[in-house]
N, C-alpha and C. Protein backbone atom coordinates (compact mmCIF):
# COMPACT_ATOMS: atom_id res chain seq x y z
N UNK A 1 0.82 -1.18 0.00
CA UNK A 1 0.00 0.00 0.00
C UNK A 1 0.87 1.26 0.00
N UNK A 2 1.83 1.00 0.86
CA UNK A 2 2.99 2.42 0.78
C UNK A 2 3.52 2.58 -0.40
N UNK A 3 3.85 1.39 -0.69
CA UNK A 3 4.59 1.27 -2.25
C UNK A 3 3.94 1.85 -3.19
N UNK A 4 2.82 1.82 -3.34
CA UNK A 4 1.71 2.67 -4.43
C UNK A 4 2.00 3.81 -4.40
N UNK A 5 2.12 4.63 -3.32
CA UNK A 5 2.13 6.14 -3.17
C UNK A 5 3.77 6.40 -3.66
N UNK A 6 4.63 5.61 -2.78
CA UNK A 6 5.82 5.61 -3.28
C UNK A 6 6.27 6.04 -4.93
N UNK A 7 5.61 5.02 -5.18
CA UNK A 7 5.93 5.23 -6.94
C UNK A 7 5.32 6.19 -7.84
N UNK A 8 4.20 6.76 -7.11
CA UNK A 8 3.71 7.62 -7.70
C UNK A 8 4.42 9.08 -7.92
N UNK A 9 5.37 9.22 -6.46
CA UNK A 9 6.52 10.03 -6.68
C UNK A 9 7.05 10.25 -7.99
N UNK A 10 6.98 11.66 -8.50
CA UNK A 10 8.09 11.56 -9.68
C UNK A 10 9.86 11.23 -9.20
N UNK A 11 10.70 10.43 -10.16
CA UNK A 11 11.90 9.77 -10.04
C UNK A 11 12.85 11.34 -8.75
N UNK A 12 12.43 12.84 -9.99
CA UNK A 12 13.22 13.92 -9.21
C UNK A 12 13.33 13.87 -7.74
N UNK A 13 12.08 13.74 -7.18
CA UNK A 13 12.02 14.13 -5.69
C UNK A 13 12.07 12.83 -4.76
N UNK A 14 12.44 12.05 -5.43
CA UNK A 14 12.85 10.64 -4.35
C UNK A 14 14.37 10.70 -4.15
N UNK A 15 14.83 11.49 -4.49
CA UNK A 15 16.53 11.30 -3.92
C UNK A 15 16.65 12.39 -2.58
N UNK A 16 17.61 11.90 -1.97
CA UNK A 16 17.77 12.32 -0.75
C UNK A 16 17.87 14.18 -0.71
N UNK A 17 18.36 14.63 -1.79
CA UNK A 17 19.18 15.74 -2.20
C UNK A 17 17.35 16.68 -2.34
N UNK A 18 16.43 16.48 -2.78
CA UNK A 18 15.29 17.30 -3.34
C UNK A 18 14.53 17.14 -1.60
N UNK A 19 14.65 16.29 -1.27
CA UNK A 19 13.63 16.11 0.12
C UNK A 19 14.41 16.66 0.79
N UNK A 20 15.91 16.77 1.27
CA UNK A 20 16.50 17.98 2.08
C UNK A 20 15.84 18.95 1.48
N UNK A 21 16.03 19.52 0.02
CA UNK A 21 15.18 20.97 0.05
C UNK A 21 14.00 21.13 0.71
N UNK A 22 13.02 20.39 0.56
CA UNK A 22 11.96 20.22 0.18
C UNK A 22 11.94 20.80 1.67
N UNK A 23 12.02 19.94 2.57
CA UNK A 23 12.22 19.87 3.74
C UNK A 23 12.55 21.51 4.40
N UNK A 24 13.95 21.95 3.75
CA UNK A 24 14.66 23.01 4.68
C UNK A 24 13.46 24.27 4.03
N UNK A 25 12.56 24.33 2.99
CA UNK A 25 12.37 25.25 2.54
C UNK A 25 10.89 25.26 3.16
N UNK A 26 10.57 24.31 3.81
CA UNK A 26 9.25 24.10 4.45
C UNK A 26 9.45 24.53 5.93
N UNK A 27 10.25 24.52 6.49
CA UNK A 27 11.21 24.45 7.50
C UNK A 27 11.32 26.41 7.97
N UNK A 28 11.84 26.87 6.32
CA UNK A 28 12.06 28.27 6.66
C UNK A 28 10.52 29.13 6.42
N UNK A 29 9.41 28.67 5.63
CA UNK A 29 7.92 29.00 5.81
C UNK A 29 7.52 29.04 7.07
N UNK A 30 7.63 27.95 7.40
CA UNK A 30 6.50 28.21 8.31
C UNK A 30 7.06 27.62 9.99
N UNK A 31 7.92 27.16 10.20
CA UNK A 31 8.51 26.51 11.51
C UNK A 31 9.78 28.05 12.04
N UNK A 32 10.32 28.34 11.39
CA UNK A 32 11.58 29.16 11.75
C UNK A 32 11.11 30.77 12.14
N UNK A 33 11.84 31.09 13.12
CA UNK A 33 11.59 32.39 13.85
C UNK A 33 11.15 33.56 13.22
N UNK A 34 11.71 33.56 11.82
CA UNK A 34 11.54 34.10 10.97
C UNK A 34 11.08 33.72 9.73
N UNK A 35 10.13 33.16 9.83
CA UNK A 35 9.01 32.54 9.06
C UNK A 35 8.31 33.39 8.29
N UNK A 36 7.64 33.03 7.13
CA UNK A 36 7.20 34.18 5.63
C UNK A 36 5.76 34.99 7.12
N UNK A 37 5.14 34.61 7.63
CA UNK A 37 4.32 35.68 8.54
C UNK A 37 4.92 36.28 9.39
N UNK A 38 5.78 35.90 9.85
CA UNK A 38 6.57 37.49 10.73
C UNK A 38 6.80 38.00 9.71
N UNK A 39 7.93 37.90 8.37
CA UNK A 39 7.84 38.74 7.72
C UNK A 39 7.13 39.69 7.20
N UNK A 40 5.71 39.16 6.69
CA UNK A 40 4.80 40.13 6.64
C UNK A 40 4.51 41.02 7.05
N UNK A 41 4.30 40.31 8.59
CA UNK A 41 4.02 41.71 9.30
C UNK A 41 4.81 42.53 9.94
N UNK A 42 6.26 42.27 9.93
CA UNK A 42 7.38 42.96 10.09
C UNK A 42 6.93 44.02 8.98
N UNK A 43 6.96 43.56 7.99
CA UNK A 43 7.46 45.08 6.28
C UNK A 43 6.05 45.52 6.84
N UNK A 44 4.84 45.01 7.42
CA UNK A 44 3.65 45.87 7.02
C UNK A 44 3.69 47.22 8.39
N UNK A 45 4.25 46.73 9.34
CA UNK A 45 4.65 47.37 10.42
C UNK A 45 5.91 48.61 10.05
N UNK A 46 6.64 48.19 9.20
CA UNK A 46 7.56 49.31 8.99
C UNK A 46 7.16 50.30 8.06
N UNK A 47 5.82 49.91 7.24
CA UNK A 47 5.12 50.68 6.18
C UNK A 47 4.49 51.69 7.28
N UNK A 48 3.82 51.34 8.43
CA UNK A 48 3.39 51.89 9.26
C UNK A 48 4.40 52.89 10.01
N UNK A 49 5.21 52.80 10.34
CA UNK A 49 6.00 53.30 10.92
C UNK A 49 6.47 54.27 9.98
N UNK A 50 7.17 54.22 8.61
CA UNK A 50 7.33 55.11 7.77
C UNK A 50 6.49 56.33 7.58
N UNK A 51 4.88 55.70 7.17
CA UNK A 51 3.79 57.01 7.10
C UNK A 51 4.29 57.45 7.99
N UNK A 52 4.28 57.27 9.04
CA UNK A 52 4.26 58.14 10.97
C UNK A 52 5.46 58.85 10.51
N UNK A 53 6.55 58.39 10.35
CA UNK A 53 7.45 59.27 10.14
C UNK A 53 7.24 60.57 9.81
N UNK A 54 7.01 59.82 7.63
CA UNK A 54 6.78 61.54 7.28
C UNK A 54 5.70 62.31 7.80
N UNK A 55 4.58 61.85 8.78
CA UNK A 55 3.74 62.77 9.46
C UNK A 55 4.52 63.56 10.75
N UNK A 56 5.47 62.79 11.17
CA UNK A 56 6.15 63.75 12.45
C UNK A 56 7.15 64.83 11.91
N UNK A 57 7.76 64.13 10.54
CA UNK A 57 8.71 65.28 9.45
C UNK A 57 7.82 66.69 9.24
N UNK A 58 6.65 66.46 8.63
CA UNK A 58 5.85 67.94 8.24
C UNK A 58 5.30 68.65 9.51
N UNK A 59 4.99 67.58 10.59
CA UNK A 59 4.65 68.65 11.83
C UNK A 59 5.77 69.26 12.27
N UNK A 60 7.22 68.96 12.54
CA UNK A 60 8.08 69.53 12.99
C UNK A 60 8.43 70.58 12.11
N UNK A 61 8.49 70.67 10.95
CA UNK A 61 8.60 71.94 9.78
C UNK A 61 7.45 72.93 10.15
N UNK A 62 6.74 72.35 10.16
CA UNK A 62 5.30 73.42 11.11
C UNK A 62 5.34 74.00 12.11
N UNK A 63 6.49 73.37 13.22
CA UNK A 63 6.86 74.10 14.48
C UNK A 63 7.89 74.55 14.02
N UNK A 64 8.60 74.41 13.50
CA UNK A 64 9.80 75.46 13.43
C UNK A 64 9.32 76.44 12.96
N UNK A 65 8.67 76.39 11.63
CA UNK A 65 8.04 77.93 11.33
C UNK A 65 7.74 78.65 12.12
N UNK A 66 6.73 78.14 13.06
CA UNK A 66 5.60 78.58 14.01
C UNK A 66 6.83 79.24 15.16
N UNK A 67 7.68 78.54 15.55
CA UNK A 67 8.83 79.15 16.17
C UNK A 67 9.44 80.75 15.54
N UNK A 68 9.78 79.93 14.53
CA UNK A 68 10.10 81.16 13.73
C UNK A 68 9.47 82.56 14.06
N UNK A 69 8.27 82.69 13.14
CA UNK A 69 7.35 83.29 13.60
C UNK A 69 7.35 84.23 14.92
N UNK A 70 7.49 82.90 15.95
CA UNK A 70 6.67 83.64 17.06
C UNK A 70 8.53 84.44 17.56
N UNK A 71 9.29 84.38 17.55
CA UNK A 71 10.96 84.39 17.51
C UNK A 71 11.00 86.16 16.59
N UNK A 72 10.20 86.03 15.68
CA UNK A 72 10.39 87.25 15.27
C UNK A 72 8.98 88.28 14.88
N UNK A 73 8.18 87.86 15.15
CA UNK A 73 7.21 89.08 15.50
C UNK A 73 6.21 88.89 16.37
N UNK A 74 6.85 90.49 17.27
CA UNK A 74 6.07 90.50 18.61
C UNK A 74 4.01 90.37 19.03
N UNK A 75 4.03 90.71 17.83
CA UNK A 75 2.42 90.90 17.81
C UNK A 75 1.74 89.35 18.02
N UNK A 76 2.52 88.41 17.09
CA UNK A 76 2.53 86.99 17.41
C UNK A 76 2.65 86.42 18.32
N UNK A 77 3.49 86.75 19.12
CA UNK A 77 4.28 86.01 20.05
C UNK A 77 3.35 86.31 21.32
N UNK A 78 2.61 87.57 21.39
CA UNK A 78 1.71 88.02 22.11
C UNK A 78 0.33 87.63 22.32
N UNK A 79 -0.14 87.32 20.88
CA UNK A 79 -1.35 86.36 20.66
C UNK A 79 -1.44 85.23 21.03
N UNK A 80 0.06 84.74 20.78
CA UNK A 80 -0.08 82.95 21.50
C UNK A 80 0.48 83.27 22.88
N UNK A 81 1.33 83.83 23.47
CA UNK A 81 0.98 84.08 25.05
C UNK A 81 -0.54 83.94 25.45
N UNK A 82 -1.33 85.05 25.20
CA UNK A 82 -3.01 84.72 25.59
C UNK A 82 -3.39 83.98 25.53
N UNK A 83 -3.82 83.52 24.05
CA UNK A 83 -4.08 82.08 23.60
C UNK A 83 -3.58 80.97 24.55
N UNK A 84 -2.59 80.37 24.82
CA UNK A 84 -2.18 79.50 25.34
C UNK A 84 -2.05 79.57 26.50
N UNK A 85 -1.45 80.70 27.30
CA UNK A 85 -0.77 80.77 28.79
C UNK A 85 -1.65 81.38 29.13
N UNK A 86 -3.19 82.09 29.14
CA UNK A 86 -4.01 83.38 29.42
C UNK A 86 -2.97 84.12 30.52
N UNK A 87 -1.59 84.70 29.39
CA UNK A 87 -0.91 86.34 29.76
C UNK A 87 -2.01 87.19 29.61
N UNK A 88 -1.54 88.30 30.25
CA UNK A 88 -2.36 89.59 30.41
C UNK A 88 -1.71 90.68 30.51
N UNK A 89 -1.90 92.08 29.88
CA UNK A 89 -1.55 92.80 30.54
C UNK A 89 -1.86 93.48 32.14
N UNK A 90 -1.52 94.78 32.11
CA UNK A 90 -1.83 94.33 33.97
C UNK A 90 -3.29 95.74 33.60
N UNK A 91 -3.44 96.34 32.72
CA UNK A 91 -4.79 96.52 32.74
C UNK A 91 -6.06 95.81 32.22
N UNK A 92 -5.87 94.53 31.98
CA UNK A 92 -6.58 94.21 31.43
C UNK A 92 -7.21 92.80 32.28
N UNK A 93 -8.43 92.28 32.23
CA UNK A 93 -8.68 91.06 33.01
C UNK A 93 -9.20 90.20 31.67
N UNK A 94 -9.05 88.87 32.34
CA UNK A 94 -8.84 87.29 31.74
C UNK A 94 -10.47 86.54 32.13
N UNK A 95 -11.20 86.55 31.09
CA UNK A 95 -12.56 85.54 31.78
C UNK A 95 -12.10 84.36 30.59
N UNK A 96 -12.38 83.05 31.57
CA UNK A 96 -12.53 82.14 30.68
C UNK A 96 -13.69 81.42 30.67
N UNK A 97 -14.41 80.86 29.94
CA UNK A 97 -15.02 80.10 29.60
C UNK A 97 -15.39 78.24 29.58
N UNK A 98 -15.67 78.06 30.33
CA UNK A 98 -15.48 76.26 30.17
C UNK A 98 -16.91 75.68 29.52
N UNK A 99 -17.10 74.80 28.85
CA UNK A 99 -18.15 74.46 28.65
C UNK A 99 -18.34 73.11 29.29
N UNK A 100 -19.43 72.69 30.27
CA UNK A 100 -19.03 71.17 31.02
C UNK A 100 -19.95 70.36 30.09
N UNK A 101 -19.74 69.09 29.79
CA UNK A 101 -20.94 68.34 29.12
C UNK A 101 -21.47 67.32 30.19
């Protein structure tokens, strides 16, 4: 009964030499640390990581400007004081607003 299947083998892959492949290449799919699905999701993870990149590249060009900016004109630099820190001058008073939900 084995013998049937046996022979059905083509002559190529009955020598010792094709079943080591056969073997080591089955071996590096799907058994080994680094198997074709880590890979995957290794490159799909670094695709991820890339976008993020160039999204942290254009925000930081955005703060430097914005640095810039606030670094060289005072009228700016004054608006985002309020805005952000509620500065004041000393004649002037600060109401804020909260909205609770």
């Amino acid at each position: 009964m084995l013998k049937q299947y046996i022979d059905k083998i083509p002559n190529g892959l009955k020598n010792r030499y094709s079943i080591t492949v056969i073997a080591f290449v089955i071996w590096m799919l799907f058994f080994d640390s680094n198997d074709a699905f880590m890979l995957y999701k290794l490159r799909s993870e670094l695709n991820t990581i890339r976008s993020e990149k160039e999204y942290f590249e254009v925000k930081i060009e955005e703060t430097r400007l914005d640095l810039d900016n606030l670094l060289n004109d005072q009228e700016k630099l004054e608006k985002f004081a309020r805005e952000k820190y509620l500065m004041k001058n000393n004649n002037e008073d600060i109401f804020v607003i909260s909205v609770e939900e």
